[in-house]
Structures are given as structure tokens and as C-alpha cells.
Protein backbone atom coordinates (compact mmCIF):
# COMPACT_ATOMS: atom_id res chain seq x y z
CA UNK A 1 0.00 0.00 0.00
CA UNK A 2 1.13 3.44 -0.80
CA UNK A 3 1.57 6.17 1.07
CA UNK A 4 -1.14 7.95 0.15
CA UNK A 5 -3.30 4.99 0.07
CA UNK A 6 -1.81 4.62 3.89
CA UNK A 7 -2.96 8.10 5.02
CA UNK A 8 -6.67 7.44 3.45
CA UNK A 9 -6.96 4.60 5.30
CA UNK A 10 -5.82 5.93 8.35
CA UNK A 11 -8.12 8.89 8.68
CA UNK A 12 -11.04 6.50 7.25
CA UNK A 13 -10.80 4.16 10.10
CA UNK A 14 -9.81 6.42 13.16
CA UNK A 15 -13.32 6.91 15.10
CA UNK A 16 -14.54 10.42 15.68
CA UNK A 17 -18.70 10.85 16.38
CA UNK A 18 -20.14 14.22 16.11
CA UNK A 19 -18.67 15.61 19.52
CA UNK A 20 -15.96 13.12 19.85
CA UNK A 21 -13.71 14.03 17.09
CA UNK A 22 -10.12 14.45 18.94
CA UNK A 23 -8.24 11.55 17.58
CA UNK A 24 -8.98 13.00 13.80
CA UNK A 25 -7.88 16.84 15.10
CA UNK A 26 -4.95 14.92 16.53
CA UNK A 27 -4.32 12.39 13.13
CA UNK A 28 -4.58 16.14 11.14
CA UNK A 29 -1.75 17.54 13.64
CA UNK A 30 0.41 15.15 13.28
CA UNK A 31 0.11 15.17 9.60
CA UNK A 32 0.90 19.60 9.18
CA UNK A 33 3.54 19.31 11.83
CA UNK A 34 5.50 22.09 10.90
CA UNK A 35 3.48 22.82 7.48
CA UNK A 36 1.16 25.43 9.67
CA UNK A 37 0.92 27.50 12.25
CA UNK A 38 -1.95 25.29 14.72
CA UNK A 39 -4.79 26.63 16.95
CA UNK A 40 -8.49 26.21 18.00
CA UNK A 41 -11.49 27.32 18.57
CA UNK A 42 -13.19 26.30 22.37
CA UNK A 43 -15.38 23.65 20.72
CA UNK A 44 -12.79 21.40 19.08
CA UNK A 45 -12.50 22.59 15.57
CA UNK A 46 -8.80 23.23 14.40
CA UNK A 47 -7.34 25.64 12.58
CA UNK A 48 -3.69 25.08 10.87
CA UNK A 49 -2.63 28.87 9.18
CA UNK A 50 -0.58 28.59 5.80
CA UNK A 51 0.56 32.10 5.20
CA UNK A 52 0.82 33.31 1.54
CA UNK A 53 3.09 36.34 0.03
CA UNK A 54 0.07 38.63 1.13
CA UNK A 55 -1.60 39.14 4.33
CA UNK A 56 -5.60 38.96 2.16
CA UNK A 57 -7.60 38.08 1.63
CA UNK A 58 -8.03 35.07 3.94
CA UNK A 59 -9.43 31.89 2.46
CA UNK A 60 -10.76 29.47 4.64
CA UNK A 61 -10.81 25.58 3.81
CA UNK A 62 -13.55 23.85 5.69
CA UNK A 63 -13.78 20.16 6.32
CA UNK A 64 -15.91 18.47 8.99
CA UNK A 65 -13.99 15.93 11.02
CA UNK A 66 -16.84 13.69 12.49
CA UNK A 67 -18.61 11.37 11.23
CA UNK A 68 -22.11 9.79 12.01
CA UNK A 69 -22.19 7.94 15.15
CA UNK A 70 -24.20 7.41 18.68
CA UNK A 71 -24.12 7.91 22.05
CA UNK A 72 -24.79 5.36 24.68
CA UNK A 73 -28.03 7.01 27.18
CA UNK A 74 -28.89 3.87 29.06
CA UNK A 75 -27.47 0.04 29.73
CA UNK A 76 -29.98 -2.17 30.35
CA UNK A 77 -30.13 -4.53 33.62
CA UNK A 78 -29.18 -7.70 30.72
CA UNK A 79 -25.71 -5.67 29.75
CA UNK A 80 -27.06 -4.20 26.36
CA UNK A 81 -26.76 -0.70 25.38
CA UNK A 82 -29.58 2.13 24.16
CA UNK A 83 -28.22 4.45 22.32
CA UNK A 84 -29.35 7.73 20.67
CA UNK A 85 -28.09 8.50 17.09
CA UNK A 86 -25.78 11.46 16.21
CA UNK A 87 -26.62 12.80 12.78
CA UNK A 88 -28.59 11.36 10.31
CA UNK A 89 -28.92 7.54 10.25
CA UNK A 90 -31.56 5.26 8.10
CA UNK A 91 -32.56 2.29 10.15
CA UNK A 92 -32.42 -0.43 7.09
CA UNK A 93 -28.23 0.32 7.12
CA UNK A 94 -28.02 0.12 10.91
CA UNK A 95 -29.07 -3.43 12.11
CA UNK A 96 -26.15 -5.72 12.23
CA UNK A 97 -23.30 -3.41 11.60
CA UNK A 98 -20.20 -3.97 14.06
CA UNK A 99 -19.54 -0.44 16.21
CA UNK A 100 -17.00 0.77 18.72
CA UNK A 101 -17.83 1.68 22.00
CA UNK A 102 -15.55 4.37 23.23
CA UNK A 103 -15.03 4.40 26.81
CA UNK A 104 -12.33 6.23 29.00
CA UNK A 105 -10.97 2.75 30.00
CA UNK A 106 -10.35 1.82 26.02
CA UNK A 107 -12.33 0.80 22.93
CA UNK A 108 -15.25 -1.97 23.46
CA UNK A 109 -16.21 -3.73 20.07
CA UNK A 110 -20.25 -4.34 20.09
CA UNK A 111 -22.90 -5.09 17.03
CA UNK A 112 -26.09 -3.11 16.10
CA UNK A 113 -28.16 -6.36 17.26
CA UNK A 114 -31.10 -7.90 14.93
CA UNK A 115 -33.31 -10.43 15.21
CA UNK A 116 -32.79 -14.02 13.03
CA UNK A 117 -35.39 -14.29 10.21
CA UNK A 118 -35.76 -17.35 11.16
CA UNK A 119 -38.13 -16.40 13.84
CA UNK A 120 -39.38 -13.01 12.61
CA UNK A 121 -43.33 -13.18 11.29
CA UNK A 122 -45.06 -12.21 8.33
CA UNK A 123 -45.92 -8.91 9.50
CA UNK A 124 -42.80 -7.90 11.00
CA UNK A 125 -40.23 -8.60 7.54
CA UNK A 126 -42.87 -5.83 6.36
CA UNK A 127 -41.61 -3.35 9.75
CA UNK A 128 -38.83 -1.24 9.64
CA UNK A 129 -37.32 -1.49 13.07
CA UNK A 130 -36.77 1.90 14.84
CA UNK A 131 -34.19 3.57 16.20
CA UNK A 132 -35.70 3.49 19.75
CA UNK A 133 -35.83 -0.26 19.72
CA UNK A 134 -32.47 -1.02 18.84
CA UNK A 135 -29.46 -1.95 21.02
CA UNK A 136 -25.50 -2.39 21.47
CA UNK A 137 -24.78 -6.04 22.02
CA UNK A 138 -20.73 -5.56 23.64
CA UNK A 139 -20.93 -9.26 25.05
CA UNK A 140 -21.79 -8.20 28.64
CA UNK A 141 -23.60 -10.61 31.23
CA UNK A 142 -25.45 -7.80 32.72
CA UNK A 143 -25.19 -3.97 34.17
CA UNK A 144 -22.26 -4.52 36.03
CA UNK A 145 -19.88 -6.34 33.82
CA UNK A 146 -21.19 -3.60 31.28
CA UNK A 147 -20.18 -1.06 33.87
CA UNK A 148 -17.16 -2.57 36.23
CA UNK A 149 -15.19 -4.52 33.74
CA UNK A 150 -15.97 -2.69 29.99
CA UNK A 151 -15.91 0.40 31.24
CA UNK A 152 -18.85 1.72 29.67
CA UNK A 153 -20.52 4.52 30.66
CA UNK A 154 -23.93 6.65 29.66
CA UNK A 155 -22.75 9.34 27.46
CA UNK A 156 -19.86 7.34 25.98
CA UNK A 157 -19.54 7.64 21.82
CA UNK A 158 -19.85 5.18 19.50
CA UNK A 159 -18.88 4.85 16.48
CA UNK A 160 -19.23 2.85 13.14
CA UNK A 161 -16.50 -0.04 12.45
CA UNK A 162 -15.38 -0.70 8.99
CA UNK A 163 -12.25 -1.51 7.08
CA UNK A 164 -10.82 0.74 4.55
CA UNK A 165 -10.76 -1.41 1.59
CA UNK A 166 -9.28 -1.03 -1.67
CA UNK A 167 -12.03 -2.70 -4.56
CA UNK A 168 -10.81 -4.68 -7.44
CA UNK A 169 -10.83 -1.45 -9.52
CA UNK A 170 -8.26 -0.14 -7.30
CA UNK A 171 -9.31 3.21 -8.39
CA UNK A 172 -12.78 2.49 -5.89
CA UNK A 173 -12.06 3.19 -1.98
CA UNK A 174 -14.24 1.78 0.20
CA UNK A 175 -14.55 2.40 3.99
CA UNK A 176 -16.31 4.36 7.02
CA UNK A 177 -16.41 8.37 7.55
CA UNK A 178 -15.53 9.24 4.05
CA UNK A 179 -18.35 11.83 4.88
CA UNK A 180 -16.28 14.09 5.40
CA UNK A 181 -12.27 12.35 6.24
CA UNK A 182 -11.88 12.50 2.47
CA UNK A 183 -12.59 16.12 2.68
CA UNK A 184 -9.88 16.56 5.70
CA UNK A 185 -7.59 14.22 3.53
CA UNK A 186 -8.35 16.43 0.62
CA UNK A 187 -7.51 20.04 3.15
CA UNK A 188 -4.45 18.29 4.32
CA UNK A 189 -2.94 17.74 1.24
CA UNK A 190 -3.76 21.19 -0.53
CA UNK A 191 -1.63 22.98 2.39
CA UNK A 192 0.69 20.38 1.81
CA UNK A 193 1.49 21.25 -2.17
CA UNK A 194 1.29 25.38 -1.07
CA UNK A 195 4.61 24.70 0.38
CA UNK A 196 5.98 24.24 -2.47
CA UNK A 197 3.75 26.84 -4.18
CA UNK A 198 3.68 30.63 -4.16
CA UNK A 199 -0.12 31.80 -3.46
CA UNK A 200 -0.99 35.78 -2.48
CA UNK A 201 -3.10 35.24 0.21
CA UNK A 202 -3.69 33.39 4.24
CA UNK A 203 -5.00 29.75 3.56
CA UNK A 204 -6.66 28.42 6.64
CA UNK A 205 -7.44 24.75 6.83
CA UNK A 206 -10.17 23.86 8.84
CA UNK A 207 -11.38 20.21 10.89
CA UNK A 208 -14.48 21.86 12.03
CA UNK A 209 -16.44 19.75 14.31
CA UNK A 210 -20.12 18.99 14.74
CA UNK A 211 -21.53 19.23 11.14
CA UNK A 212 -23.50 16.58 10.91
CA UNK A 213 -25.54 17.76 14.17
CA UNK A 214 -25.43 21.29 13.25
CA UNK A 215 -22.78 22.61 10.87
CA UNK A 216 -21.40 24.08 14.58
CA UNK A 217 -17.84 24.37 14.94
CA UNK A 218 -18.26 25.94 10.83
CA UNK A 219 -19.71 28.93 13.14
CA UNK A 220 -17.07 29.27 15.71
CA UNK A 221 -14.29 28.32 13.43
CA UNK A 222 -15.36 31.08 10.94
CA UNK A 223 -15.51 33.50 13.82
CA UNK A 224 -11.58 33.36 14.45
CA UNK A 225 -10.53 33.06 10.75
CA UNK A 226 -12.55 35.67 9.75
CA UNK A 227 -12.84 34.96 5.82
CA UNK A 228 -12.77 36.46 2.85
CA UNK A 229 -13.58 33.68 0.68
CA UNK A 230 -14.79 30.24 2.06
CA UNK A 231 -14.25 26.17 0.41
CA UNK A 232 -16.06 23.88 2.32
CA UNK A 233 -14.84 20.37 0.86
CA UNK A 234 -17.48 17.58 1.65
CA UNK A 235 -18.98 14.87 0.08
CA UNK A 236 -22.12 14.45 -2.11
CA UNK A 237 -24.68 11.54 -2.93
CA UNK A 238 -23.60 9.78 -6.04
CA UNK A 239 -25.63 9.18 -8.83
CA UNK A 240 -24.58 6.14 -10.13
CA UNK A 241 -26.40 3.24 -8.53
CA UNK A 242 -29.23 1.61 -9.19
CA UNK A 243 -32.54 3.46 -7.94
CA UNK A 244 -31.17 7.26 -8.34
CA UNK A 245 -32.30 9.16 -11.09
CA UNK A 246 -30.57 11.92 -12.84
CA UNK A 247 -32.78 14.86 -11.39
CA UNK A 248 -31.70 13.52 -7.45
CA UNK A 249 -27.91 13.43 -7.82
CA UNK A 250 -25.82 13.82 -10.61
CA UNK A 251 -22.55 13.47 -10.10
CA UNK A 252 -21.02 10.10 -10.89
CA UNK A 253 -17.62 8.26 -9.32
CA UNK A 254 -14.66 8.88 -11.15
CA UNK A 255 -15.83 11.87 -13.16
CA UNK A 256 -14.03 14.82 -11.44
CA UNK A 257 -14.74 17.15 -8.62
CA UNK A 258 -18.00 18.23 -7.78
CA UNK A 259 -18.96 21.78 -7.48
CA UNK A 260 -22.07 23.03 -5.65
CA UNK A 261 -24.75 24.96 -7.43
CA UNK A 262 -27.46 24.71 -4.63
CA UNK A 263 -27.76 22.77 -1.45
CA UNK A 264 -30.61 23.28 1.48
CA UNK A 265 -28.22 25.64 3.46
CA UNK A 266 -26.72 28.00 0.84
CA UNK A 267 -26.73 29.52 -2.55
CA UNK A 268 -23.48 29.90 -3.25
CA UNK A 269 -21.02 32.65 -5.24
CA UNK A 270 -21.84 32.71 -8.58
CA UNK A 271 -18.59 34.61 -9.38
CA UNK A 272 -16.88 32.54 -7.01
CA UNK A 273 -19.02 29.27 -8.87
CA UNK A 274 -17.87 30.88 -12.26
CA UNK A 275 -14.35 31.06 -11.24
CA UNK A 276 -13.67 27.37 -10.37
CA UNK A 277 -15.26 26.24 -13.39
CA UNK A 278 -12.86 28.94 -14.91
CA UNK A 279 -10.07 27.09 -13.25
CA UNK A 280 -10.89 24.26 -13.63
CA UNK A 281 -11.36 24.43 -17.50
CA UNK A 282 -8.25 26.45 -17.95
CA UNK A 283 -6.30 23.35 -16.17
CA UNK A 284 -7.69 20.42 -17.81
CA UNK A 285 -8.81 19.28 -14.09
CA UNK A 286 -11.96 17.12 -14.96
CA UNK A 287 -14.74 18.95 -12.80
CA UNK A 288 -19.03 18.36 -12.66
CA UNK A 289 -21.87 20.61 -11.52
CA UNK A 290 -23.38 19.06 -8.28
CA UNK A 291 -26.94 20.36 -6.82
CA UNK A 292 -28.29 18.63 -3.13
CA UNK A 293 -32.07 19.75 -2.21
CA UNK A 294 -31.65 17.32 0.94
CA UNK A 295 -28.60 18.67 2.58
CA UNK A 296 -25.99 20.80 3.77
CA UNK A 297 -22.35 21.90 4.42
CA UNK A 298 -20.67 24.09 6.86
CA UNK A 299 -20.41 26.87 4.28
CA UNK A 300 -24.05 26.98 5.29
CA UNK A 301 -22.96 28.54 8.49
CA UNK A 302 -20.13 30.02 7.04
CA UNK A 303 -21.34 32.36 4.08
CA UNK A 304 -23.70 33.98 6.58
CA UNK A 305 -20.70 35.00 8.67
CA UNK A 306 -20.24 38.57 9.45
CA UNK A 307 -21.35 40.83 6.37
CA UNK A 308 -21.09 37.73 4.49
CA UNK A 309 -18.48 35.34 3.01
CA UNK A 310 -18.49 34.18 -0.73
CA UNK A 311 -18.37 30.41 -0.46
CA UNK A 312 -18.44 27.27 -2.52
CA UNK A 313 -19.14 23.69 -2.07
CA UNK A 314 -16.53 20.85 -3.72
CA UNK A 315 -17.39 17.67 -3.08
CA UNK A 316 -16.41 14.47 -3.39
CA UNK A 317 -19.09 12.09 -4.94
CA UNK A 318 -19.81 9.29 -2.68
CA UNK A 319 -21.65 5.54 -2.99
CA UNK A 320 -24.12 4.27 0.18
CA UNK A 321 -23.42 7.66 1.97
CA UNK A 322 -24.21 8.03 5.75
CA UNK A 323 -24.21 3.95 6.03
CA UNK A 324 -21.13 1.71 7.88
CA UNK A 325 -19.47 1.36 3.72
CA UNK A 326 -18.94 4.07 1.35
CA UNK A 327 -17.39 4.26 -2.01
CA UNK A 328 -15.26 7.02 -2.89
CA UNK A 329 -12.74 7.33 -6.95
CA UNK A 330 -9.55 8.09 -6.16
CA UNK A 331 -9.14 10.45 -9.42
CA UNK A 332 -12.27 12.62 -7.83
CA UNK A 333 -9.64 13.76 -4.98
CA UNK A 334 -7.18 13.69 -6.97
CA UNK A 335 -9.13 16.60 -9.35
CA UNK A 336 -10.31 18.33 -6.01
CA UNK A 337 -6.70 18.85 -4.84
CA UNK A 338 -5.49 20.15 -7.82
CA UNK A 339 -8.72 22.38 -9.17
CA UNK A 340 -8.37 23.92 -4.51
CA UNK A 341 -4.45 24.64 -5.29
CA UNK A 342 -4.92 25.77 -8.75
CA UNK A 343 -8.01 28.42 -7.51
CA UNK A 344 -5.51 29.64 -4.59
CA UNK A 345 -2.50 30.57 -6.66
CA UNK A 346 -5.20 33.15 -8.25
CA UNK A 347 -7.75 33.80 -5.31
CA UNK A 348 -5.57 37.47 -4.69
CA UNK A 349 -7.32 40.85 -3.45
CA UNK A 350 -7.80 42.02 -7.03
CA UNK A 351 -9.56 38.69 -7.60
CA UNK A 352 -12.01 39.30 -4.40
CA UNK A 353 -12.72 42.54 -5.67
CA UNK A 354 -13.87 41.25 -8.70
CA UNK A 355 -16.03 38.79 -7.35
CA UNK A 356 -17.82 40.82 -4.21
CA UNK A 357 -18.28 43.70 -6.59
């Protein structure tokens, strides 16, 4: 495995719920050691500083660390654990998945628990079964063990547990989180190739924290940067599977970078919009128009900051999103990086002139 190919997997696999996302802040530290200047806001989100040949305008790169996940409320008297859900699960891709309980004492591996069809009737193979009725099976003979020897406690994250695979087209990535560690992945790497590139401006990469339960730390991260421009790099539904239809998502794997042209939480730039595709063009850096009507990104939070903040969306399209196994195309970061490095070597004060005007 590669080094790059290394690094993906890493920051697929390392847990981090909405809430509980310090081992991806520290994976992302240890990763622009010495790159950028580091700080953070009081909620968790970090901020790593990449200072251009000008002091503006500031562009801000914003990519959620956390992923979906739970949080234990209750252990039952039997040793199994009721959770509560953090962000936005469907129940058909929960029963049955393997989780990770983490507790202060260590990591406890546990399974989404389901009943055998064997002894399920007629009526209920028709039943979704809901959230409320689910539970955590960690192997536990009751409270106590649960408790005393696990280590588990009410309040405790969990989160998904999946391997980061590579798919016989090894161009296909499959694994947990990819909403949104390929975004970090993709923010780590652009400040990365700007040391080795001149650009006339502040970058500030972003692991914000909380987005999928509120686009929060996009709010109180955007409050210290204090942007000019804003990126927030994400993922999108793909629209390649069976069952989606052109009009509900229409980017496809493999096909370049997606940029946003409407989501639920912003409109974005049309000069700013304009200009990537500009970019993009210009550099032969294969690119497609993405629209979401059932979601959002932190540049929701962001654009709205202050007396406002041109932002765009580029996303990464992604297979069975929000589920334990994604799909990513390793040439769809690939264009993202270059068409984010390609924009900041132009995004000057002269340009943000142009575009607020």
C-alpha cells in the first residue's frame, strides 16, 4: 500500500462521532507538523494557518472531522446498550453493523443487534425497526460487567466499524467516515502542495467539528478566521447506482470534482461558482456541476458569517453515503486537490474585488 493509500486509510478508520472528534484533530496535527501554524477554537474545531506572500484576503478551507455515530443514554439490567443517534442515520443500514464503544478505559467492540429471520413473522419482515428499539450487544452478562469490567458509561460515543478497503478497480475506496475524512484528507494535502507553491493570500485549513448535528464548529471556526472567501470540501450523494435518477444526484464516481450549485443551506457565489469552473477548465482538471435539495455543508454557516463570506461547495461524490461502507474514486480527490491549489494561486485581493463587486 502506498503512502497515500496509507494516510486514506488511516483517517477512514480512526473513530470520531459528532462531539468526539479528537483523535482526527490529533491524526490532522500530526500530519501539518511544521506545514502550519496550529490553533483552536473552544469547541474542538482546528485551525492550521498557511501564510501566503500577502496578508488577504483570507481563504478558509472547511472540512468536517466527524462522522455519524451514537451515544450510549442507558445500559440495560441484561448488559445491552440504548443508544441515541448522532446525525442522520436510516434504520435499514443500521441493524447488524459492528460499532466501537468508546469508553475512557479503552475501545469496546459491540454489534447493532437484529433479530434471526428465522423467527421473525409475516408482518414484522414488512416493519422497519426503529431507532428506539435497537441496542448495542458488547458481550456483557449484565449492568455490572457492562459497567465494572468494559468500562462503559452513559454518554460514551460510539462509532461505526469498517475496514478501509481497496475494490478490485483499485481506483474504488471503500470504507467508514468518508463523509467528510476524504474532505480533511483532501484540506491536508492542498496545504501540503502550497509549500511548495507561491499563493498571495492566508489559507486556513479547517477540521471543524459537529456538522452533521449542526454545521457548529463551521460557526465558531469562521468566527476566528474571519474569511474572505470560504471552500467547504465535503462529500455528495452519487448518482450512479441503481434506484437514483438523474434529477436527485448527478454526479457520478470517477468523473471529477463536484462543485455546488445549490444545497438546502446555501446559494453559493456565482462569481466565485464561475471562477472554479474557470479554473478548472483552464487546467484540464476534470470537474461536474453538483446540486443537493436534501442537505448541507458548513459553508451553510459560514457564508452567513459577518457581512457575508463568498463560499463554494466541492465535493467528493460518494456511494451508500451516511451507512457503515462508502465508495469514494480516487481520481475525484485527486481533481479536487489540484482544481483547490490551482483556484488559490489566483484567489488574490484584485480577484475578491472582482467577485464581491
Amino acid at each position: 500500500m502506498d503512502k497515500s493509500l496509507a494516510w486514506l486509510k488511516s483517517i477512514s478508520e480512526v473513530p470520531g462521532p459528532s462531539g468526539f472528534e479528537h483523535r482526527v484533530r490529533d491524526m490532522l496535527k500530526e500530519r501539518l507538523a511544521g506545514v502550519a501554524e496550529v490553533s483552536a477554537d473552544n469547541i474542538g474545531s482546528v485551525i492550521f494557518k498557511k501564510q501566503g506572500f500577502s496578508e488577504a484576503p483570507r481563504i478558509m478551507l472547511a472540512s468536517h472531522m466527524d462522522e455519524i455515530g451514537f451515544m450510549v443514554k442507558h445500559i440495560t439490567k441484561e448488559g445491552y446498550l440504548k443508544f441515541a443517534t448522532l446525525g442522520g442515520w436510516w434504520e435499514q443500514v443500521m441493524l447488524g453493523q459492528r460499532v466501537t464503544v468508546l469508553t475512557a478505559r479503552g475501545d469496546v467492540p459491540g454489534v447493532i443487534g437484529s433479530k434471526p429471520p428465522h423467527i421473525l413473522t409475516p408482518e414484522e419482515r414488512k416493519k422497519i425497526v426503529a431507532k428506539k428499539d435497537m441496542y448495542i450487544d458488547i458481550g456483557a452478562a449484565d449492568e455490572r460487567e457492562a459497567k465494572e469490567k468494559f468500562g462503559v458509561r452513559p454518554g460514551d460515543a460510539v462509532a461505526p466499524c469498517s475496514a478501509f478497503t481497496v475494490m478490485a478497480n483499485d481506483k474504488l475506496l471503500m470504507g467508514k467516515a468518508w463523509d467528510n475524512r476524504i474532505g480533511c484528507a483532501i484540506m491536508a494535502e492542498v496545504l501540503e502542495e502550497l509549500k511548495r507553491e507561491a499563493h498571495p493570500n492566508v489559507v486556513f485549513g479547517v477540521g471543524t467539528v459537529q456538522e452533521e448535528v449542526g454545521l457548529r464548529g463551521a460557526k465558531t471556526s469562521a468566527g476566528m478566521v474571519d474569511p474572505h472567501f470560504a471552500f467547504a470540501v465535503d462529500t455528495c450523494v452519487a448518482g450512479d447506482t441503481p434506484g437514483v435518477t438523474d434529477d436527485q444526484a448527478s454526479s457520478l464516481l470517477g468523473q471529477g470534482v463536484a462543485i455546488g450549485i445549490f444545497d438546502s443551506s446555501m446559494i453559493p457565489s456565482p462569481q466565485l461558482r464561475d471562477f472554479a469552473v474557470e479554473i478548472a477548465e483552464k487546467n484540464h482538471i476534470p470537474y461536474q456541476l453538483e446540486f443537493t435539495e436534501g442537505g448541507g455543508t458548513d459553508a451553510g454557516r459560514i457564508h452567513i458569517h459577518g457581512q457575508g463570506v463568498p463560499s463554494l461547495v466541492l465535493s467528493i461524490p460518494t456511494r451508500y453515503i451516511h451507512s457503515h461502507n462508502s465508495i469514494i474514486h480516487r481520481d475525484d480527490y485527486d481533481a479536487a486537490v489540484r482544481l483547490l491549489v490551482a483556484m488559490l494561486k489566483r484567489l488574490d485581493w484584485d480577484a475578491y474585488q472582482e467577485i464581491v463587486r
